[in-house]
Protein backbone atom coordinates (compact mmCIF):
# COMPACT_ATOMS: atom_id res chain seq x y z
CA UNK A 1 -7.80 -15.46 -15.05
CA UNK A 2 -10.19 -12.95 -15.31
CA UNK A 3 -13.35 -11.56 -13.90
CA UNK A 4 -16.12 -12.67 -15.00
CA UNK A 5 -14.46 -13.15 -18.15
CA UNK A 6 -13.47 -9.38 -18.77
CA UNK A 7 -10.17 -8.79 -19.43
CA UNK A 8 -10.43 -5.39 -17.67
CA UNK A 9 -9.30 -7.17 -14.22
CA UNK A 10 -7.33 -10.56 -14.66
CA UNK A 11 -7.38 -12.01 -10.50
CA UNK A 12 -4.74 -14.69 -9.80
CA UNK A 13 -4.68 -16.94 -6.87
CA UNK A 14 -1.43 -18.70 -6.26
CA UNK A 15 -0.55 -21.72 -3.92
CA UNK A 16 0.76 -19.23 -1.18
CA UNK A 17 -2.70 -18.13 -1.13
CA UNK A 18 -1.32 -14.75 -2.61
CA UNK A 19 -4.04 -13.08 -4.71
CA UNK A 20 -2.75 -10.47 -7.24
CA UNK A 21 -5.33 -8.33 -8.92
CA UNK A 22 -4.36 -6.24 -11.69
CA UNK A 23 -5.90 -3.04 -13.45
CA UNK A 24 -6.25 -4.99 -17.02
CA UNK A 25 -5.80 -1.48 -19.37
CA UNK A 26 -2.60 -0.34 -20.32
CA UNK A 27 -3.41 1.21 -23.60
CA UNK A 28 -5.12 4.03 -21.29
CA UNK A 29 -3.29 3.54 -18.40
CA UNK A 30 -5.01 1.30 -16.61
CA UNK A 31 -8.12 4.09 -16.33
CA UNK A 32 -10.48 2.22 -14.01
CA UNK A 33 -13.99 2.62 -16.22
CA UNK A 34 -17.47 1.85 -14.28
CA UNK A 35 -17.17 -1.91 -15.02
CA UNK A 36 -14.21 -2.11 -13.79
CA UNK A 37 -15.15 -0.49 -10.59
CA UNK A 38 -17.70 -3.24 -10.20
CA UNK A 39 -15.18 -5.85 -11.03
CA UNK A 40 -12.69 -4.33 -8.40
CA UNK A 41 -15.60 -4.20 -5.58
CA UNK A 42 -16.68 -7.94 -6.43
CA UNK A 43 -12.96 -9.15 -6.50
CA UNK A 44 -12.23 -7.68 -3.02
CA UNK A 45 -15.30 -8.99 -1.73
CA UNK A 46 -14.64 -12.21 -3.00
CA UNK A 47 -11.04 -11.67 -1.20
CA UNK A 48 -11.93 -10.80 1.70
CA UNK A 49 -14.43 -13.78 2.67
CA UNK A 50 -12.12 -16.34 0.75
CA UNK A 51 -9.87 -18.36 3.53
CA UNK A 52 -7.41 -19.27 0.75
CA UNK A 53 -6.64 -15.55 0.42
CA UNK A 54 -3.83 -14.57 3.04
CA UNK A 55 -2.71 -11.71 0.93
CA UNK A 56 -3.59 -9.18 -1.73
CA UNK A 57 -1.29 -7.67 -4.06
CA UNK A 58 -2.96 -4.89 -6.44
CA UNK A 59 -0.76 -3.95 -9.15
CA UNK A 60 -1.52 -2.15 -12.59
CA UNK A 61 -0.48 -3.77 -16.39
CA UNK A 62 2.28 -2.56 -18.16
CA UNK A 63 4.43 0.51 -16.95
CA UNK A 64 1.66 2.20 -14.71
CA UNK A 65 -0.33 1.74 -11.48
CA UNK A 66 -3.27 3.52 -13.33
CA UNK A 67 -4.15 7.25 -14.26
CA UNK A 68 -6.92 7.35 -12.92
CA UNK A 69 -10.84 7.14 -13.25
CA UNK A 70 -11.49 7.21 -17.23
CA UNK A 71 -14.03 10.18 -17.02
CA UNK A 72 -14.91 9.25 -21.04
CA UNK A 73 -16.78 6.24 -19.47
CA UNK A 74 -17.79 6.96 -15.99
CA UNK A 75 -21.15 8.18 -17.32
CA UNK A 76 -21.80 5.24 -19.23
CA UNK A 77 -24.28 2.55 -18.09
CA UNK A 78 -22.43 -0.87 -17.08
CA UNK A 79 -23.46 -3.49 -19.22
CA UNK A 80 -23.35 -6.28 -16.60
CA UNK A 81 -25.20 -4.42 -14.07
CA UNK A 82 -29.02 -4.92 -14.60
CA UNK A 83 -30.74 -2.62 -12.93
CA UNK A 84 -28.34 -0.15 -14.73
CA UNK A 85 -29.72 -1.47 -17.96
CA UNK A 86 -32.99 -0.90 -16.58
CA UNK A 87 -32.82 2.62 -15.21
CA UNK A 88 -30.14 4.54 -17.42
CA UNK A 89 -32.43 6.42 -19.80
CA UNK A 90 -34.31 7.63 -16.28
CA UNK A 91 -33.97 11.05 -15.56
CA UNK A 92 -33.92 10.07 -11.66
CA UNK A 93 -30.83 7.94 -12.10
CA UNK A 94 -28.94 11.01 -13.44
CA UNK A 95 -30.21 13.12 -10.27
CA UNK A 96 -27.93 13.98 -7.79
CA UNK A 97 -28.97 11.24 -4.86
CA UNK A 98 -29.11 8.08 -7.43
CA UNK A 99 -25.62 9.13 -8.95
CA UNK A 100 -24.38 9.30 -5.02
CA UNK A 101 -25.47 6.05 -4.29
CA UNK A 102 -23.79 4.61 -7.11
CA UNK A 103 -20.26 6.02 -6.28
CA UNK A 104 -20.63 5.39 -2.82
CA UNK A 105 -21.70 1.74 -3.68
CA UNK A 106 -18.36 1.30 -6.09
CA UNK A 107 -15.97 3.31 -3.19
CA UNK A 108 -16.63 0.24 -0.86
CA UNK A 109 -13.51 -0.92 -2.97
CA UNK A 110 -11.31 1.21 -1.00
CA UNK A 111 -13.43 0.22 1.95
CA UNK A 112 -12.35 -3.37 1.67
CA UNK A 113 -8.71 -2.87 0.72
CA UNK A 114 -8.20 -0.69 3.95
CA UNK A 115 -10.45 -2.98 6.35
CA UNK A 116 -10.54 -6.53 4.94
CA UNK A 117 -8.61 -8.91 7.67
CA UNK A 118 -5.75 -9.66 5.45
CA UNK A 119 -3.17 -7.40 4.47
CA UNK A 120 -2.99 -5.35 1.35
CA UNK A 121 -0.06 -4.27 -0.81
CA UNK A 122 0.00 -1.82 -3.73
CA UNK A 123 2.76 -2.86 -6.03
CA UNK A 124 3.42 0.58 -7.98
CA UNK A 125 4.88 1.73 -10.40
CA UNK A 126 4.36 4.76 -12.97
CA UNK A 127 1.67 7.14 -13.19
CA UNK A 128 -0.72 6.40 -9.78
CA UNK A 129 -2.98 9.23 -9.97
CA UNK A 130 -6.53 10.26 -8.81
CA UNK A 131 -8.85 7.36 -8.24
CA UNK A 132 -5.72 4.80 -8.70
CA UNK A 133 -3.93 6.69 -5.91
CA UNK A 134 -6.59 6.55 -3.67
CA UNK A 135 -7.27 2.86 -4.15
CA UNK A 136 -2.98 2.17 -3.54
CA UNK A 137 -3.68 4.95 -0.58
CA UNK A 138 -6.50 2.26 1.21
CA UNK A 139 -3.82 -0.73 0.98
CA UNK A 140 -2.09 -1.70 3.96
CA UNK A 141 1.26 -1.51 2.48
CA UNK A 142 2.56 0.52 -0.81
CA UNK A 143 5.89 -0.89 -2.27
CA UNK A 144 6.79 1.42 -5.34
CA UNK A 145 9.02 1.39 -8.08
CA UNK A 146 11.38 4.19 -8.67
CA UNK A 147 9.37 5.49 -11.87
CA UNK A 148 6.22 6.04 -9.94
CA UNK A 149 5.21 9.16 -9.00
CA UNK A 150 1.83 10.45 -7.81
CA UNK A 151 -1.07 12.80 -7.78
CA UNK A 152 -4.52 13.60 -6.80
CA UNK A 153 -5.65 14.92 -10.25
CA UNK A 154 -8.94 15.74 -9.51
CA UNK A 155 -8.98 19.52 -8.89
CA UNK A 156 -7.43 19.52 -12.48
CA UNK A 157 -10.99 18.37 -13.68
CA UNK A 158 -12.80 20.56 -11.19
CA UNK A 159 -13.40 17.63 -8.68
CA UNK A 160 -12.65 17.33 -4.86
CA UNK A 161 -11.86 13.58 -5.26
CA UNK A 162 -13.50 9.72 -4.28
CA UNK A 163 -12.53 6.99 -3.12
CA UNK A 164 -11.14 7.85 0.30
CA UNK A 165 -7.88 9.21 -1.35
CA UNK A 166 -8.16 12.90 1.39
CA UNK A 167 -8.62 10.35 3.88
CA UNK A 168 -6.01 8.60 4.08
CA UNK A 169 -3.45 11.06 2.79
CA UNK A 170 -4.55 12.76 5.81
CA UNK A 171 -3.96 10.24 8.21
CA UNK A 172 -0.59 9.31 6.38
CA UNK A 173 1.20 13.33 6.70
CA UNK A 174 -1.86 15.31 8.22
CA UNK A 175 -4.61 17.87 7.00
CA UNK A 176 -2.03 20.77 5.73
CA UNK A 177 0.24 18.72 3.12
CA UNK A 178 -2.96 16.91 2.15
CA UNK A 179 -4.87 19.90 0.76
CA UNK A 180 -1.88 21.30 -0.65
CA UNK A 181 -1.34 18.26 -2.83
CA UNK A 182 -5.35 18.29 -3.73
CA UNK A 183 -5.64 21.84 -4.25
CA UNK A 184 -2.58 22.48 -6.11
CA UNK A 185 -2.40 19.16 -7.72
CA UNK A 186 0.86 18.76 -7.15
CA UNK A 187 2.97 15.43 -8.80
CA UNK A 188 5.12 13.44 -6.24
CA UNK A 189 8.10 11.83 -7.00
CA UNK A 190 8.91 8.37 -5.90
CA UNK A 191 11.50 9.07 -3.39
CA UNK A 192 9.36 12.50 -2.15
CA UNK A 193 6.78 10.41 -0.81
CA UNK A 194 9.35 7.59 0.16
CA UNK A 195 10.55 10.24 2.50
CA UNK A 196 6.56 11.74 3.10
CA UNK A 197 5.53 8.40 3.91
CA UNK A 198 3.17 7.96 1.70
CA UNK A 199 4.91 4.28 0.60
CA UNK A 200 6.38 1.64 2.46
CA UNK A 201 9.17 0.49 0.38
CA UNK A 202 11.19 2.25 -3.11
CA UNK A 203 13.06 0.00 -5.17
CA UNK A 204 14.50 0.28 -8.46
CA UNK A 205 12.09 -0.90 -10.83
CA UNK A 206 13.62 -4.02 -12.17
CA UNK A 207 13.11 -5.30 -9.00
CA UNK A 208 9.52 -4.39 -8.26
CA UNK A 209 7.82 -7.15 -9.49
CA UNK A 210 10.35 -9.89 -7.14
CA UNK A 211 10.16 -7.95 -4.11
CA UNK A 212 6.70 -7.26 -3.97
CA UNK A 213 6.02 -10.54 -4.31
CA UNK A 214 8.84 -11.56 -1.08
CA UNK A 215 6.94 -9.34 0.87
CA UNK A 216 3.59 -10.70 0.31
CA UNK A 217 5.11 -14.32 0.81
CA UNK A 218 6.06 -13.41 4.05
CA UNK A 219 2.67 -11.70 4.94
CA UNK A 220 1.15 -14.93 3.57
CA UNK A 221 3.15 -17.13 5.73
CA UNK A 222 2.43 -15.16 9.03
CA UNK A 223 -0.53 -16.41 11.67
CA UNK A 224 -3.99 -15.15 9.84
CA UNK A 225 -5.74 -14.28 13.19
CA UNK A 226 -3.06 -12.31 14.23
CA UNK A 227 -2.52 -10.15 11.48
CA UNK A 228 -6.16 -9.96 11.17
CA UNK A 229 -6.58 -8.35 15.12
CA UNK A 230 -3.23 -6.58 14.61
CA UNK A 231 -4.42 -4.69 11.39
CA UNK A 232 -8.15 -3.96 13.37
CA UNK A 233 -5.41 -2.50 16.79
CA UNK A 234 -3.84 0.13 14.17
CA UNK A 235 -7.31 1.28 13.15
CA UNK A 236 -8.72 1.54 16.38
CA UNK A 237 -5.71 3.44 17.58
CA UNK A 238 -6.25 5.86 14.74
CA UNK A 239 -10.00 6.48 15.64
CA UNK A 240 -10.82 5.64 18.99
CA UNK A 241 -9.75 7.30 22.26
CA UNK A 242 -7.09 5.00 24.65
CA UNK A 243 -9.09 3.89 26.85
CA UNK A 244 -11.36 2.12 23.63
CA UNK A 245 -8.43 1.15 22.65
CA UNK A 246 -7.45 -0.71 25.48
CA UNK A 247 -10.33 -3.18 25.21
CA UNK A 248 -10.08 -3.78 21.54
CA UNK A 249 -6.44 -4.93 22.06
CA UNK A 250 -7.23 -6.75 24.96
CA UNK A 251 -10.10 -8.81 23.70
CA UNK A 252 -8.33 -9.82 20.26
CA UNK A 253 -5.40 -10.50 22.36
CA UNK A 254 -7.12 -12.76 24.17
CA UNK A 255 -8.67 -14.36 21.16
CA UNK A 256 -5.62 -14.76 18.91
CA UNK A 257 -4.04 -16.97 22.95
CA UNK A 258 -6.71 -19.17 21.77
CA UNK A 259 -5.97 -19.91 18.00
CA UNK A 260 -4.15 -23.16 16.82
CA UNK A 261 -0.92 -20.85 15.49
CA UNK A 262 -0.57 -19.63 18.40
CA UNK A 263 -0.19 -22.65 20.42
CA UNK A 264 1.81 -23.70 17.45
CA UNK A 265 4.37 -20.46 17.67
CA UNK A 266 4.66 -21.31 21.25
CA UNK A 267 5.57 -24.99 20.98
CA UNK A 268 8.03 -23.95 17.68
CA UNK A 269 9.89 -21.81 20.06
CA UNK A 270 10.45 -24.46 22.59
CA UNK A 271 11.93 -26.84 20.32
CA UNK A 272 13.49 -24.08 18.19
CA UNK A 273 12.40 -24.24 14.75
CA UNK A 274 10.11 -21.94 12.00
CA UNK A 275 6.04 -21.96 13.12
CA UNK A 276 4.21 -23.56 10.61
CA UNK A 277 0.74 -21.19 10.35
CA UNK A 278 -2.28 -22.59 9.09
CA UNK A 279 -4.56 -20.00 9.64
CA UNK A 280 -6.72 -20.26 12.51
């Protein structure tokens, strides 16, 4: 199905509770226009307060991931936002501040992908460049096809980039490599960042589609709470010092004792057999 009806983002819920939202443009690419940023931010949103959900796949139509923001568009007004309808022909909402606000607004995408308590996968494959790589950059998990390659493209078009993609390059292979890749905008093969780091898993692409799909099954299948407090750990252990640390992992700790899976795992490996999760 689609977003709100538009075609540009089709969102699929299955009876895993596997959601699988896909870039809906393949004629260009999958270039992510202004309404589709807004359809990305309300579909993660959606996501990420949804119980159903237990895992996110984002994938692109077609042979690519996407190439990136479609900079024909970006200045366009979006026709299902209101107060854009209302404010477009205003020279204050082409200032500098107003124009901010908007991108910031629309980069809470990347926001959710990286912080949401689910997990996140990026299935890739093809051309995953600029905005795209940023958004497959904020997943969890990146499991790429051996046609993808990717790059930052924005200093090609004079920009510095959105969307969080610096960020977490940086905290994927550090400050040097990062601004070497921006600057210089430099492509990266599919088994470069394989060996970089930069994804999780490279398999030959006939086989993308099937094992993306395994691994999200067996996200899906794991205890919710858990993976929730064990995906908040990793952050915390990225930006806080150890001793912070230390009480983060102790409190969810503590709290994911208390959930029904866990008593569940507990009794499943006293009488030896598979946990049966259900979530909380």
């Amino acid at each position: 199905m689609s977003k709100e009806g538009d075609e540009r983002l089709l969102v699929e819920l299955d009876e895993a509770g596997i959601l699988t939202v896909t870039l809906n443009r393949p004629e260009t690419k999958n270039a992510i226009d202004t309404v589709t940023q807004r359809l990305m931010l309300e579909a993660f949103h959606d996501a990420s307060r949804n119980p159903g959900v237990r895992a996110v796949i984002m994938r692109g139509a077609g042979q690519s991931f996407s190439s990136g923001g479609d900079v024909r568009s970006l200045g366009a007004p979006d026709p299902g936002d209101a107060i854009a309808r209302q404010w477009s022909s205003d020279p204050v909402w082409n200032e500098l501040e107003s124009r901010g606000d908007r991108l910031r607004r629309f980069m809470e995408a990347s926001y959710l992908l990286h912080r949401m308590g689910k997990p996140t996968i990026a299935m890739l494959r093809g051309p995953v460049v600029g905005m795209g790589m940023s958004l497959a950059l904020a997943c969890d998990f990146r499991v790429a096809s051996d046609t993808t390659f990717l790059m930052s493209g924005f200093s090609r078009i004079g920009m510095c980039g959105d969307f969080g993609g610096s960020y977490f390059m940086t905290k994927l292979i550090g400050p040097s490599r990062t601004m070497e890749l921006f600057m210089l905008n430099q492509r990266v093969s599919a088994e470069e960042a394989a060996k970089l780091g930069l994804v999780n898993r490279l398999v030959p692409d006939a086989e993308l589609e099937s094992h993306t799909l395994d691994f999200a099954r067996q996200l899906a299948r794991g205890a919710a709470v858990a993976q929730r407090y064990i995906k908040e750990n990793v952050h915390t252990a990225l930006d806080q010092t150890f001793e912070q640390y230390l009480d983060v992992e102790a409190r969810n700790n503590v709290r994911c004792r208390l959930t029904q899976d866990c008593k569940e795992a507990v009794s499943a490996l006293a009488e030896k057999r598979e946990p049966r999760f259900v979530g909380r």
